[in-house]
Structure formats: C-alpha cells, structure tokens
C-alpha atoms as a PDB file:
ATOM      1  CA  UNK A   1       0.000   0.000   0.000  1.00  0.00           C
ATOM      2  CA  UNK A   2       1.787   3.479  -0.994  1.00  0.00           C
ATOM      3  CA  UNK A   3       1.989   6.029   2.171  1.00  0.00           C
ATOM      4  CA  UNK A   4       0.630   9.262   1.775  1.00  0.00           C
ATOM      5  CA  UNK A   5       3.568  11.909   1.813  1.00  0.00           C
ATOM      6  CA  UNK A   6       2.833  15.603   2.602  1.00  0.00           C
ATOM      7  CA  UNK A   7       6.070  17.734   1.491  1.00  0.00           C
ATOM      8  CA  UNK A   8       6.724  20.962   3.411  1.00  0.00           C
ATOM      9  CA  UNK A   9       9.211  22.863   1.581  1.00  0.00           C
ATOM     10  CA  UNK A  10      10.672  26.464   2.986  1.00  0.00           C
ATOM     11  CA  UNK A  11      11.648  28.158  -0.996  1.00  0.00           C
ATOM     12  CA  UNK A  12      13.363  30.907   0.748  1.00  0.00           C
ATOM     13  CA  UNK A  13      15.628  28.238   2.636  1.00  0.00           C
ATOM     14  CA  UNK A  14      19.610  29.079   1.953  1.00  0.00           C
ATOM     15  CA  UNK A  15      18.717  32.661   0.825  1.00  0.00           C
ATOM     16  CA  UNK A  16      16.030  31.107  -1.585  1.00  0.00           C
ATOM     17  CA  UNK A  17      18.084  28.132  -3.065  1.00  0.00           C
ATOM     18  CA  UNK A  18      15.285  25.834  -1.542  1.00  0.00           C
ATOM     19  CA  UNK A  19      13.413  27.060  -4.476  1.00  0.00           C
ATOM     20  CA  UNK A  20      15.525  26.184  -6.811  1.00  0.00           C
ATOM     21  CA  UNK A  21      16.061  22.632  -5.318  1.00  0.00           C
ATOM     22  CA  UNK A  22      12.763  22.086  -5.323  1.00  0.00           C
ATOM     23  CA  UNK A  23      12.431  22.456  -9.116  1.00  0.00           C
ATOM     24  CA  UNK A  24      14.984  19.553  -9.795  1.00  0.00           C
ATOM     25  CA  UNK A  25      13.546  17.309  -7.257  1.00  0.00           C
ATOM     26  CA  UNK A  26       9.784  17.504  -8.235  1.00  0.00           C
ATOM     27  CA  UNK A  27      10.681  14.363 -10.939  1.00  0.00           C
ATOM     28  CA  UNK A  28      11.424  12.106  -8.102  1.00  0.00           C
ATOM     29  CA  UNK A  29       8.722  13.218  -6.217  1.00  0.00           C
ATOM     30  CA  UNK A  30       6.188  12.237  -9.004  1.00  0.00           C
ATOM     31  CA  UNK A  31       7.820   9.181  -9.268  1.00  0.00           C
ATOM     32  CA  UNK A  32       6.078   8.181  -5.895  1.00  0.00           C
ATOM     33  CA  UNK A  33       2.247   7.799  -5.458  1.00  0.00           C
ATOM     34  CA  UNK A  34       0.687   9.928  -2.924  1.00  0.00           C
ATOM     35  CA  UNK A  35       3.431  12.941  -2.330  1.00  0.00           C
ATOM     36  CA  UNK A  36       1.523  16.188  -2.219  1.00  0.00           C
ATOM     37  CA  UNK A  37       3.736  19.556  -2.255  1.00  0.00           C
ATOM     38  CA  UNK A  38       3.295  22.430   0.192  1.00  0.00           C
ATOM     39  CA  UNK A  39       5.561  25.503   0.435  1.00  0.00           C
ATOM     40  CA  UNK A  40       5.876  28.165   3.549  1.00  0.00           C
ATOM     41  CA  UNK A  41       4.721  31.573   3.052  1.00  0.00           C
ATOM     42  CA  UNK A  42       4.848  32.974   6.568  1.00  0.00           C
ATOM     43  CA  UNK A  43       6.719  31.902  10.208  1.00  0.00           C
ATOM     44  CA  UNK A  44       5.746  28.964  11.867  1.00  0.00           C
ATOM     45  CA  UNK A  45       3.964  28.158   8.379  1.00  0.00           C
ATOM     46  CA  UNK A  46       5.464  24.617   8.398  1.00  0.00           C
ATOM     47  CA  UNK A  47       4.329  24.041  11.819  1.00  0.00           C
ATOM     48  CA  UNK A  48       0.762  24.526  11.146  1.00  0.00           C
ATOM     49  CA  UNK A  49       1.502  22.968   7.825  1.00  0.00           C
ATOM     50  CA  UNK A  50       2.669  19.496   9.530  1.00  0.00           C
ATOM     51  CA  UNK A  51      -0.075  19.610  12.428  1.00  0.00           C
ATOM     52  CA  UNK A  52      -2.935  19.664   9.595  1.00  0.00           C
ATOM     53  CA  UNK A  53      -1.155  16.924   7.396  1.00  0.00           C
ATOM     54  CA  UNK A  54      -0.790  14.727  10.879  1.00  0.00           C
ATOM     55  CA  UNK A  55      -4.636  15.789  11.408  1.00  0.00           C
ATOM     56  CA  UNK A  56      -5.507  14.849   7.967  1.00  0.00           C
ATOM     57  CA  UNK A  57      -3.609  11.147   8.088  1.00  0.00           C
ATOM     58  CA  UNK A  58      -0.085  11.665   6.640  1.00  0.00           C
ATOM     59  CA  UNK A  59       1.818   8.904   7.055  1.00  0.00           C
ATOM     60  CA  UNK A  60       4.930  10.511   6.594  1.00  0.00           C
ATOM     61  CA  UNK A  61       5.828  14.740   6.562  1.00  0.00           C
ATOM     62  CA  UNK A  62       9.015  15.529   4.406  1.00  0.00           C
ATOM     63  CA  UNK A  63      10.465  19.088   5.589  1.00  0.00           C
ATOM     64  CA  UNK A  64      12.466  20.926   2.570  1.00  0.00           C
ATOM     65  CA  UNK A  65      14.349  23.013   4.332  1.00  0.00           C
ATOM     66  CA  UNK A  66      17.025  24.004   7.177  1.00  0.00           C
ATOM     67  CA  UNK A  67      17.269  23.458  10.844  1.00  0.00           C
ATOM     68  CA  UNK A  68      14.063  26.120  11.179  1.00  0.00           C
ATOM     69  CA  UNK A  69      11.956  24.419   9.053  1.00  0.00           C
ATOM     70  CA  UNK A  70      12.456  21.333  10.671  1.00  0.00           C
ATOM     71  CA  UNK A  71      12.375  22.790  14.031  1.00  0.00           C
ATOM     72  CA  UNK A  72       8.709  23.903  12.971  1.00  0.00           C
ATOM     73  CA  UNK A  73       7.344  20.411  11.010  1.00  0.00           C
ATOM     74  CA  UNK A  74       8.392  18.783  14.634  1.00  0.00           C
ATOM     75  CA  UNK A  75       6.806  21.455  16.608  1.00  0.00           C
ATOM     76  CA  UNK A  76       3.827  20.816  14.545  1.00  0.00           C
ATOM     77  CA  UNK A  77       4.204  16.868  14.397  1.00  0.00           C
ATOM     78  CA  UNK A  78       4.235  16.809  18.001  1.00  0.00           C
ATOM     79  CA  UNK A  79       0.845  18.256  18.573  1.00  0.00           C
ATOM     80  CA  UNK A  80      -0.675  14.693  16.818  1.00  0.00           C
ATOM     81  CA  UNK A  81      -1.266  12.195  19.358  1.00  0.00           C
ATOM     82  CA  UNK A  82       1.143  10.100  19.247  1.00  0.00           C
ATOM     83  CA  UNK A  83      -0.760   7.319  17.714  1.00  0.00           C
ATOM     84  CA  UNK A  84      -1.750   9.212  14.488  1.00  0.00           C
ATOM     85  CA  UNK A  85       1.564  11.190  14.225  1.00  0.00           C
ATOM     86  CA  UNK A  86       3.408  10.786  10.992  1.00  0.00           C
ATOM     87  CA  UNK A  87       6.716   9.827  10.771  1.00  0.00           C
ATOM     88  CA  UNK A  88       9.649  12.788   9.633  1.00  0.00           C
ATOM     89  CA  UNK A  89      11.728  12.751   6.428  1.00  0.00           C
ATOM     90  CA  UNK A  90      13.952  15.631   5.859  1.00  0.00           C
ATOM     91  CA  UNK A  91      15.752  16.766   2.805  1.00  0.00           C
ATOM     92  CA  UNK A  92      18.724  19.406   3.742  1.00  0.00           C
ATOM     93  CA  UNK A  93      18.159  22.734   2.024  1.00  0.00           C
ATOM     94  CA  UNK A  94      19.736  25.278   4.633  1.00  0.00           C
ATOM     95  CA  UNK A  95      22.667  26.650   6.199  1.00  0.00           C
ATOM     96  CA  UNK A  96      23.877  24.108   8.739  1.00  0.00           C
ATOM     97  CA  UNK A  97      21.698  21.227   8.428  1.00  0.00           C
ATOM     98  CA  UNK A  98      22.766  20.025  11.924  1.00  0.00           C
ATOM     99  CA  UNK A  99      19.964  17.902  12.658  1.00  0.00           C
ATOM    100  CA  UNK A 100      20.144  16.174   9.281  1.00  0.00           C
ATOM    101  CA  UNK A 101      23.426  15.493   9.640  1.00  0.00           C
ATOM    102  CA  UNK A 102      22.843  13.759  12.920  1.00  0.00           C
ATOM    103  CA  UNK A 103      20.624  11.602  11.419  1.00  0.00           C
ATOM    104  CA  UNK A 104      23.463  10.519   8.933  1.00  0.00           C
ATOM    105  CA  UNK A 105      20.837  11.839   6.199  1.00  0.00           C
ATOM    106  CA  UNK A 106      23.109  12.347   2.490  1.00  0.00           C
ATOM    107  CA  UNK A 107      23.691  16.074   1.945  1.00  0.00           C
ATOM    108  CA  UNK A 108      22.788  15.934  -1.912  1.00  0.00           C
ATOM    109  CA  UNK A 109      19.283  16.376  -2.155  1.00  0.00           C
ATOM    110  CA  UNK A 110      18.315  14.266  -4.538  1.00  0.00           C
ATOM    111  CA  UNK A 111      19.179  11.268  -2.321  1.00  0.00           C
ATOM    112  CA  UNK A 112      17.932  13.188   0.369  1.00  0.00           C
ATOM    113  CA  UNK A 113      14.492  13.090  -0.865  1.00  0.00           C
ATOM    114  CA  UNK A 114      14.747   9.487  -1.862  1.00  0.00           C
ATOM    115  CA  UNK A 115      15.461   8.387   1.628  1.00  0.00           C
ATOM    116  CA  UNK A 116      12.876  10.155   3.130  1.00  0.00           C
ATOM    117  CA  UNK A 117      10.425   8.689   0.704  1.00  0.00           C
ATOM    118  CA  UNK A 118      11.177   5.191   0.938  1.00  0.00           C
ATOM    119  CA  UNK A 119      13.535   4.902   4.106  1.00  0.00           C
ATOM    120  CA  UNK A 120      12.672   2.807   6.889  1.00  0.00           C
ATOM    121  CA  UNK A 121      11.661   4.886  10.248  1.00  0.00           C
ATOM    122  CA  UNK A 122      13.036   4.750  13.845  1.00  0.00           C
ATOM    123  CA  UNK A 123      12.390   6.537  16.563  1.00  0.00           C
ATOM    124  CA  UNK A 124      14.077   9.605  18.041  1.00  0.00           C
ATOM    125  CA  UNK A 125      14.050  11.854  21.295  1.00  0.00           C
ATOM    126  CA  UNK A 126      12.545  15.243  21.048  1.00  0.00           C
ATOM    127  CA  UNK A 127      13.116  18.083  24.052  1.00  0.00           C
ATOM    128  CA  UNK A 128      10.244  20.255  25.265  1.00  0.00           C
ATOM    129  CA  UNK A 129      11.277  23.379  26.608  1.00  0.00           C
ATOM    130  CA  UNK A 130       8.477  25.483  28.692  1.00  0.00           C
ATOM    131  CA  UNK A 131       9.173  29.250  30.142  1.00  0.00           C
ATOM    132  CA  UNK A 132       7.659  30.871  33.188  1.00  0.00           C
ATOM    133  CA  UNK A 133       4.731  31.737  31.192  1.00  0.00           C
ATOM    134  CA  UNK A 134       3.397  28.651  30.068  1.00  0.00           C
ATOM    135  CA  UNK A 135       5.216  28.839  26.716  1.00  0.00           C
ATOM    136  CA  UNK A 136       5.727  25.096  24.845  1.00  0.00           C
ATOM    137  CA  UNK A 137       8.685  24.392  22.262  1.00  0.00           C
ATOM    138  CA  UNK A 138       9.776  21.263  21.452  1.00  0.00           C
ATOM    139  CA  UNK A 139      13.061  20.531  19.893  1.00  0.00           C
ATOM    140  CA  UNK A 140      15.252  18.388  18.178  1.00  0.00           C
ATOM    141  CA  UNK A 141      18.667  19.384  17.972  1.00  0.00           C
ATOM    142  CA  UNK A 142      20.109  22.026  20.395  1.00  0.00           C
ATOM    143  CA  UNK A 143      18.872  24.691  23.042  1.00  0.00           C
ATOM    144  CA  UNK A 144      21.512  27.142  23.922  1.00  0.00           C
ATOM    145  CA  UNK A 145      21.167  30.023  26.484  1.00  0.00           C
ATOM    146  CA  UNK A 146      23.968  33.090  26.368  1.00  0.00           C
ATOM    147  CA  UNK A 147      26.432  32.812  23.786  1.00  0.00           C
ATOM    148  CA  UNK A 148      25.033  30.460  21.377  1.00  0.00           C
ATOM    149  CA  UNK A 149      21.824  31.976  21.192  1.00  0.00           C
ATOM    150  CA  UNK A 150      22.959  35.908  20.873  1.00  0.00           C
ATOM    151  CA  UNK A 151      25.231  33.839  18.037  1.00  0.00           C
ATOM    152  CA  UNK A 152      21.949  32.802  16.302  1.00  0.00           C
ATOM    153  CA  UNK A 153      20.445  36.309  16.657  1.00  0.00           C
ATOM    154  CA  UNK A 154      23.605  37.837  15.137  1.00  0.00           C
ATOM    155  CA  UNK A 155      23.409  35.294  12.429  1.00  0.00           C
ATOM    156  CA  UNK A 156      20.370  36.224  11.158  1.00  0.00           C
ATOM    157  CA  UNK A 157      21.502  39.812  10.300  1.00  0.00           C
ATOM    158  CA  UNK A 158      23.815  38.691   7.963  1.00  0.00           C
ATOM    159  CA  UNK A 159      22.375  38.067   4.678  1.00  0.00           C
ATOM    160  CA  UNK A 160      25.236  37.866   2.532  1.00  0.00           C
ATOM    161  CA  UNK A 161      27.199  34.868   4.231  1.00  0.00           C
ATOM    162  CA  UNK A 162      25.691  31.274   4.358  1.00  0.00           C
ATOM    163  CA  UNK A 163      26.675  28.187   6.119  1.00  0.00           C
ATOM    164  CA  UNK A 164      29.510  27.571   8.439  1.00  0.00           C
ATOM    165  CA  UNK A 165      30.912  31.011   7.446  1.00  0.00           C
ATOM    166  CA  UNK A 166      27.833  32.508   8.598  1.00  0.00           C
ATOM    167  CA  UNK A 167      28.030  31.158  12.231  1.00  0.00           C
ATOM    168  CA  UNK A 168      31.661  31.820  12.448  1.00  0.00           C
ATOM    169  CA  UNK A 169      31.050  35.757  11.419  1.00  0.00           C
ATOM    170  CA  UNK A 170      28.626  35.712  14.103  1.00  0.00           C
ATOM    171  CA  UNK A 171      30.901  34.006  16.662  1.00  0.00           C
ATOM    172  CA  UNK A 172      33.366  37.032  15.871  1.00  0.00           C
ATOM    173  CA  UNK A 173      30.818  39.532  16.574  1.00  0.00           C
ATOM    174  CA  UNK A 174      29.185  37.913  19.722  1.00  0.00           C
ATOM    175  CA  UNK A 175      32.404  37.928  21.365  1.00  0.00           C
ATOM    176  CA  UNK A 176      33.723  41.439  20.778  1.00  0.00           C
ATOM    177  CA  UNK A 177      30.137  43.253  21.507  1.00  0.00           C
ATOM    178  CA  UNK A 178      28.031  40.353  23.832  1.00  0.00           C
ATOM    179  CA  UNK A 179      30.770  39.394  26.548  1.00  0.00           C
ATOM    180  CA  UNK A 180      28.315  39.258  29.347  1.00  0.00           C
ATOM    181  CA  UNK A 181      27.895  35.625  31.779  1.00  0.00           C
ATOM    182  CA  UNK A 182      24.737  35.142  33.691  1.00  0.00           C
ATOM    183  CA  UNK A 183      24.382  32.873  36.904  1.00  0.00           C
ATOM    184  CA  UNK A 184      22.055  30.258  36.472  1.00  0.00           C
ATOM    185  CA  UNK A 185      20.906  27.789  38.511  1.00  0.00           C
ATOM    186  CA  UNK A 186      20.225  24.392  37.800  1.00  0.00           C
ATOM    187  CA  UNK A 187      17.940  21.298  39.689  1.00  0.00           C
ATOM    188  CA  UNK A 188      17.100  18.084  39.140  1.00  0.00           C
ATOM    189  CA  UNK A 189      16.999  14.969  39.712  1.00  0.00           C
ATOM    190  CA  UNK A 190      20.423  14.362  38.567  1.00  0.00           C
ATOM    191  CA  UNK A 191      21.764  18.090  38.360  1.00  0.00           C
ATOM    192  CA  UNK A 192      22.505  20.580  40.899  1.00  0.00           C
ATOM    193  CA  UNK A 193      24.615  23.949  40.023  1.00  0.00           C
ATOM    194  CA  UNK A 194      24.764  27.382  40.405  1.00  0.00           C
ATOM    195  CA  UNK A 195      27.592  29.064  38.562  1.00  0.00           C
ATOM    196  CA  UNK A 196      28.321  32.243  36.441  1.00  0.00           C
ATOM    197  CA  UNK A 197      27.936  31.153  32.685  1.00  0.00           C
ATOM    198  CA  UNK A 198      28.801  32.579  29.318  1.00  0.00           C
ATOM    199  CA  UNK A 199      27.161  29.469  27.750  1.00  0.00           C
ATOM    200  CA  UNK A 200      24.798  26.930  28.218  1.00  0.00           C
ATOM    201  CA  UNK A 201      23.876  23.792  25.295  1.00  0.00           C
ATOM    202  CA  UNK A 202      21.082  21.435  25.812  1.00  0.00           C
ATOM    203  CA  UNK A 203      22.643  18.485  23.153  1.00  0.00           C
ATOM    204  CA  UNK A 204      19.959  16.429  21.854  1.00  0.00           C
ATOM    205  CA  UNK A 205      22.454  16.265  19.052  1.00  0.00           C
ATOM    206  CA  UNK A 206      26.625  16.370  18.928  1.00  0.00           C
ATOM    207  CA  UNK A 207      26.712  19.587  16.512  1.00  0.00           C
ATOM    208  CA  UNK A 208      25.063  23.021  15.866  1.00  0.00           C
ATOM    209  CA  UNK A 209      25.964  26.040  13.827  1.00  0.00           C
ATOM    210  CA  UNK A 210      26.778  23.860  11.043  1.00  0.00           C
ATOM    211  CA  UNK A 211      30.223  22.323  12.131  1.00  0.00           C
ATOM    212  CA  UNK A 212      30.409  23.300  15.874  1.00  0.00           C
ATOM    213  CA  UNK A 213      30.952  19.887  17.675  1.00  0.00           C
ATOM    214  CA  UNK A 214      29.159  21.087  20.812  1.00  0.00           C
ATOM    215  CA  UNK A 215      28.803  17.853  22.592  1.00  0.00           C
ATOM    216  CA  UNK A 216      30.831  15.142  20.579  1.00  0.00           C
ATOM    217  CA  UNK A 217      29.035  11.980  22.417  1.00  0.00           C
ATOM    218  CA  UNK A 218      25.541  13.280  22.677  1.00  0.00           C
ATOM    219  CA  UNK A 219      23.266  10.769  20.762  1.00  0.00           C
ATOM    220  CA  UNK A 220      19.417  11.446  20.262  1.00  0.00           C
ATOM    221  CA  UNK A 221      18.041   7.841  20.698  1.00  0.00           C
ATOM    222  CA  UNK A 222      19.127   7.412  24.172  1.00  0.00           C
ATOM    223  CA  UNK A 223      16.559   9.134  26.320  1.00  0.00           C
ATOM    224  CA  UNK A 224      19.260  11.261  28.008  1.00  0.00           C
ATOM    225  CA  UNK A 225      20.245  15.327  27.191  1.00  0.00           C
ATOM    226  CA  UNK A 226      23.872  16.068  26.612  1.00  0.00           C
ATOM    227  CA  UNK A 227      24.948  19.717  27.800  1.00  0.00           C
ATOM    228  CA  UNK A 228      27.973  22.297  27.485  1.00  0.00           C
ATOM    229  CA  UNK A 229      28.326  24.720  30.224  1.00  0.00           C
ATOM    230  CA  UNK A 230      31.196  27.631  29.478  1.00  0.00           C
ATOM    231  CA  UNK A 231      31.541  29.442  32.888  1.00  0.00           C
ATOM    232  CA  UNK A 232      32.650  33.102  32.996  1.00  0.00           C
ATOM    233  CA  UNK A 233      36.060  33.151  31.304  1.00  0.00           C
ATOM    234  CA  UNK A 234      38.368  36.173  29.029  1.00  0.00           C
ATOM    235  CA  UNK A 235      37.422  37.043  25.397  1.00  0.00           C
ATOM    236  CA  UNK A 236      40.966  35.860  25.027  1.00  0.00           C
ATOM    237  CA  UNK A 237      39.993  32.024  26.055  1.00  0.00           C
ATOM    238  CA  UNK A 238      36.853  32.292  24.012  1.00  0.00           C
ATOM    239  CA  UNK A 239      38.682  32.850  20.857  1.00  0.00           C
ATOM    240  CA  UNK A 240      40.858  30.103  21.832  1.00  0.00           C
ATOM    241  CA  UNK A 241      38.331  27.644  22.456  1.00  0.00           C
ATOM    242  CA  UNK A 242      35.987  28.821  18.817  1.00  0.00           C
ATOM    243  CA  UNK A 243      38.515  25.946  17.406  1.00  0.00           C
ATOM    244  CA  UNK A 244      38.505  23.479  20.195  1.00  0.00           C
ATOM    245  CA  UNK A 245      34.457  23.343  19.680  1.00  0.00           C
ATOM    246  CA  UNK A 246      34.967  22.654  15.867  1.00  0.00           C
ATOM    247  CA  UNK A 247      37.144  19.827  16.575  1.00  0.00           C
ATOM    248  CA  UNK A 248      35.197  19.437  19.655  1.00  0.00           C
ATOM    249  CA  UNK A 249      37.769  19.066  22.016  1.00  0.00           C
ATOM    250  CA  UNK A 250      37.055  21.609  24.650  1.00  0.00           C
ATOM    251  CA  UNK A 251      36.577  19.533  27.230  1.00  0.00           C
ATOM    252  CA  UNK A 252      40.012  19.654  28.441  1.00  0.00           C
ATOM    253  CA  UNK A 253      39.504  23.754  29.547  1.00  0.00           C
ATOM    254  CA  UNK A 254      38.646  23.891  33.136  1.00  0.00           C
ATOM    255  CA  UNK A 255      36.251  26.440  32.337  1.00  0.00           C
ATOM    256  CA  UNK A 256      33.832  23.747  30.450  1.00  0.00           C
ATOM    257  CA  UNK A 257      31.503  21.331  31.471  1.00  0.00           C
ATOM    258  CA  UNK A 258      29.698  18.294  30.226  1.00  0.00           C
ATOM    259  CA  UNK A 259      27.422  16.461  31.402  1.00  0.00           C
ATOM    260  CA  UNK A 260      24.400  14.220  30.725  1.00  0.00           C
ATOM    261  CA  UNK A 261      20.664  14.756  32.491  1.00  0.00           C
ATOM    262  CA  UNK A 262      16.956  14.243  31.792  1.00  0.00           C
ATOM    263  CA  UNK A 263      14.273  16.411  33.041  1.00  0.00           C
ATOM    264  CA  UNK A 264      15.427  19.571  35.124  1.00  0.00           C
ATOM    265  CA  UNK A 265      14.227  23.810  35.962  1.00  0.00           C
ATOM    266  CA  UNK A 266      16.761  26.606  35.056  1.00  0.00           C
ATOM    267  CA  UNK A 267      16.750  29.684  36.527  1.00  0.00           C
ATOM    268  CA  UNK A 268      18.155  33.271  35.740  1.00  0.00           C
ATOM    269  CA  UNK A 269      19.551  36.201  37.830  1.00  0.00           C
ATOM    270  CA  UNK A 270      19.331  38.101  34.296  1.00  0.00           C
ATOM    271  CA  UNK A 271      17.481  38.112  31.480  1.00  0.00           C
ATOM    272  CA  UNK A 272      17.974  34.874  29.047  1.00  0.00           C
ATOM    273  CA  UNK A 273      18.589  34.980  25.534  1.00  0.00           C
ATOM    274  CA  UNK A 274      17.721  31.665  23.951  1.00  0.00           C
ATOM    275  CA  UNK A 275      17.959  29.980  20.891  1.00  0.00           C
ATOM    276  CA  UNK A 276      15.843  26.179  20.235  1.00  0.00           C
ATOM    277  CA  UNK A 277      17.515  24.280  16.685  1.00  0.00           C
ATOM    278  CA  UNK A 278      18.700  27.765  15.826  1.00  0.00           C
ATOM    279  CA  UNK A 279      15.689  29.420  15.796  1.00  0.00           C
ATOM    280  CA  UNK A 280      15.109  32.546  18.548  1.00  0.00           C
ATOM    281  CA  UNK A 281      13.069  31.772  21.375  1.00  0.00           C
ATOM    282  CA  UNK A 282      13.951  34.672  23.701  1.00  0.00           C
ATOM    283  CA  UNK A 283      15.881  37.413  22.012  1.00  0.00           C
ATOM    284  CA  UNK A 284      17.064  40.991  23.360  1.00  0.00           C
ATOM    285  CA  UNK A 285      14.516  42.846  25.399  1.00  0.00           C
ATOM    286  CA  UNK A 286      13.192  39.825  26.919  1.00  0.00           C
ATOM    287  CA  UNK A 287      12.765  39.315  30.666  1.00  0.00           C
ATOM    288  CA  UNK A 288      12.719  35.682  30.938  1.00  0.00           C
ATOM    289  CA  UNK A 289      14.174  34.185  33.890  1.00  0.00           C
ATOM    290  CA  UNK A 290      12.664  30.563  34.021  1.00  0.00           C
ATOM    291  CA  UNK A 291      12.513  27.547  32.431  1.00  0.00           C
ATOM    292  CA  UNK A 292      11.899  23.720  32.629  1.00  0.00           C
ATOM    293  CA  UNK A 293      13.273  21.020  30.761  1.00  0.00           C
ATOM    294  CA  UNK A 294      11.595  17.901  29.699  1.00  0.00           C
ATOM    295  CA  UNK A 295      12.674  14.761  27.633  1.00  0.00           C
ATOM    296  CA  UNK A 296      10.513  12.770  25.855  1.00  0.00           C
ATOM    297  CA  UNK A 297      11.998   9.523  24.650  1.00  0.00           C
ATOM    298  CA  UNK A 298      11.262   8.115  20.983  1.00  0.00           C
ATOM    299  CA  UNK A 299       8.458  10.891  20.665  1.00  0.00           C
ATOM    300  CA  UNK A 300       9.065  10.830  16.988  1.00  0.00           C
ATOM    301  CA  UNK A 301       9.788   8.301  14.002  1.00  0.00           C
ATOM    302  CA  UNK A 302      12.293   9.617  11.887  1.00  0.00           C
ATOM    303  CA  UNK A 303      14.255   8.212   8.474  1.00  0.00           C
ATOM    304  CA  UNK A 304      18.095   7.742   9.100  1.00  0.00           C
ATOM    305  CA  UNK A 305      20.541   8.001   6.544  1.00  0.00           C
END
C-alpha cells in the first residue's frame, strides 16, 4: 500500500536556493504515489503545515528546508497524538543542516528526498522546553542560552554569508560586543549547580551552527540530554576555544563542562537569551528568567541516513 507523503518545503531556505532545489527534485517526487507539495509563506507556516497533514492522516511529513523548518514540522508533528503522528523525512536545504546530519541523512538532495520517501523509520528523542509563562517548544537538535543563542540572533543579520561562514562571522561579533555571563541555577533529579555562565547547550544532538561539535558523544536515541556549560572566562579564552568546539575538544579547559541529564528547571539572575535548533526563542529585550526542561523519549519516528 503506498503512504501518503505531505512535502513541506521552505523556498526561501539558503537565501532562496530551496526554491531552486525544489524544481529539480519535483521528478522524483512524481515518481512516488501519494506525495503532495506544500511551500511556507509565513513563520511557523510549516508548523501549522505538519499539524494539519498529521490531522488529515499523513503517514509521513518531508520538511524541505534548514534546521528552522524542521524545528517547525516537529513542533507541529508533536501536537498529533502520538498514535496518528506521521513519521519525519527531511531533505537538507539550509545553512547548517545540523539535525540532518545527525541523522546521517546524504547532503545531496536528490538522495535526500529518496530516503525520506522510501527509508525505513526509527524513533528519536525530542526536548520540550516550557518558560515561566506557560510557553511550549519542542526541539530536536540544540537549546543554547547566552552565547550560542545571541550567536543565532547575530546570524540572522547577515544576509550575505551562508553556512559555516555565517556562524563563524557571528561568533566574531558575539564575542567582541556580547561578553556578558549570567548565573544560572540548575535542579534536578540528577543536576545541581549554580555558577556564572557565558554558555549553556542542551545536546539532543553532537553539533550546531553547522560544524560546531558542541557535545561530541551526545546521541538522540538514548533518552538522556547532553549539555555544554562555558563558565565566565576572558574574550581571550573564548577565541581560543571557537577551534577546540569545531574539533570538539574543549573539554580539556577547566572552564567547560559536560554532562548528561533528563528532566530539570533553570533559573536566571538576568534576562535569558535563547535559541531552540537555531531558531530565537527569547531574544534581546526579553525578561525571561525561568525555564523547565523535559525529555521525551522516541516521541518521533524519523528516516536515518
């Protein structure tokens, strides 16, 4: 019996090269019965895009796109119960592809698309993240508080660069203008600190920013988080560690962390700037100062590559 595929595709994904994919990969799409197109026109477009096709008895939702368009088909998967929910394909169209790239999905396209067709599923971890006023996100990759996250917001302001270069520029920027450590607090059933941070990574996955190996043994089938913590250090030993996290070998600075945890609160003496799969959750002006962590193990059936 052929499965009925909904494809969410993002055209303006890589500065609008999702577009252009698209064009070429329409052939193999026709090639399977039951694949019906739909493209993004607004924000969190592909979320309500993937909640309908779950709604309407998808069996699987394709997302055409980058880390935010897959951050938004999940977020909209995950509001199917769980026994309709279709499974996720995704076909890498953006700038760091992080979460494809955990999945060991092929970067070309074309073979992208044919996996997530016809691959077989398994099933995956997703985080939920909720703030102090009531405010759900699930995710699939990476939460980062502090450095990471003014990183993403940075990011987005520069329209010319793509990719790895893009996250790098921003790393530059963030710290010669956002130098500025926060003390969190931490608890849990299995974690308990207080310390002055720069940086804070929830890992579902081992990378982010396209090449950043954030937490090199994080895994996102094994019901656990994986998280960085960078306490208050020099702009001096943040440059120094930019390529000890692309090799990801910074755990050898005493100023880092790692760690493993499920379920657990944070809390802020500051505001929090925060970042979930590289799309902003809390950005400058916010006053957000709490927030609870929850994992939910093999929420989701996704194709590996």
């Amino acid at each position: 019996m052929t499965e009925k595929v909904k494809l969410i595709l993002n055209p303006m994904s890589a500065m609008g090269a999702g577009w252009r994919a698209a064009s070429d990969l329409r052939p193999i799409a026709a090639q399977h019965g039951g694949v019906e197109w739909s493209g993004t026109v607004y924000p969190s477009h592909a979320t309500e895009l993937a909640r309908q096709a779950g709604l309407d008895g998808y069996d699987r939702v394709v997302a055409l796109g980058g880390d935010g368009t897959v951050h938004e088909v999940v977020n909209g998967l995950m509001q199917v119960p769980a026994a309709q929910r279709p499974a996720l394909g995704v076909v890498p169209l953006g700038s760091g592809n992080d979460f494809a790239w955990a999945l060991g999905l092929p970067a070309a396209p074309d073979r992208a698309l044919e996996q997530a067709l016809s691959g077989p599923t398994s099933p995956v971890d997703i985080g939920l993240m909720t703030d102090e006023n009531g405010r759900r996100e699930y995710f699939d990759n990476t939460v980062g508080l502090g450095f990471d996250a003014v990183v993403t917001i940075r990011s987005h302001k520069l329209p010319i660069l793509r990719g790895f270069a893009m996250y790098l520029t921003a790393v530059i920027q963030t710290i010669l203008l956002n130098h500025h450590p926060n003390v969190l607090k931490a608890s849990g059933e299995d974690l308990d600190w207080q310390a002055e941070v720069l940086m804070f990574t929830l890992c579902n996955g081992a990378r982010e920013g396209g090449g950043f190996q954030v937490a090199p043994g994080a895994k996102n089938d094994d019901g656990l988080f994986n998280y960085l913590l960078v306490e208050k250090c020099d702009r001096l030993t943040m440059f120094r560690l930019v390529p000890e996290f692309m090799r990801g070998t910074h755990a050898r600075f005493p100023q880092v962390r790692l760690g493993t945890c499920g379920s657990f609160n944070l809390t802020a003496e500051r505001p929090m700037y925060i970042h979930a799969d590289g799309e902003v959750f809390s950005s400058f002006g916010s006053n957000l100062k709490k927030l609870s962590f929850e994992m939910l193990p093999g929420a989701l059936k996704v194709v590996r590559g």
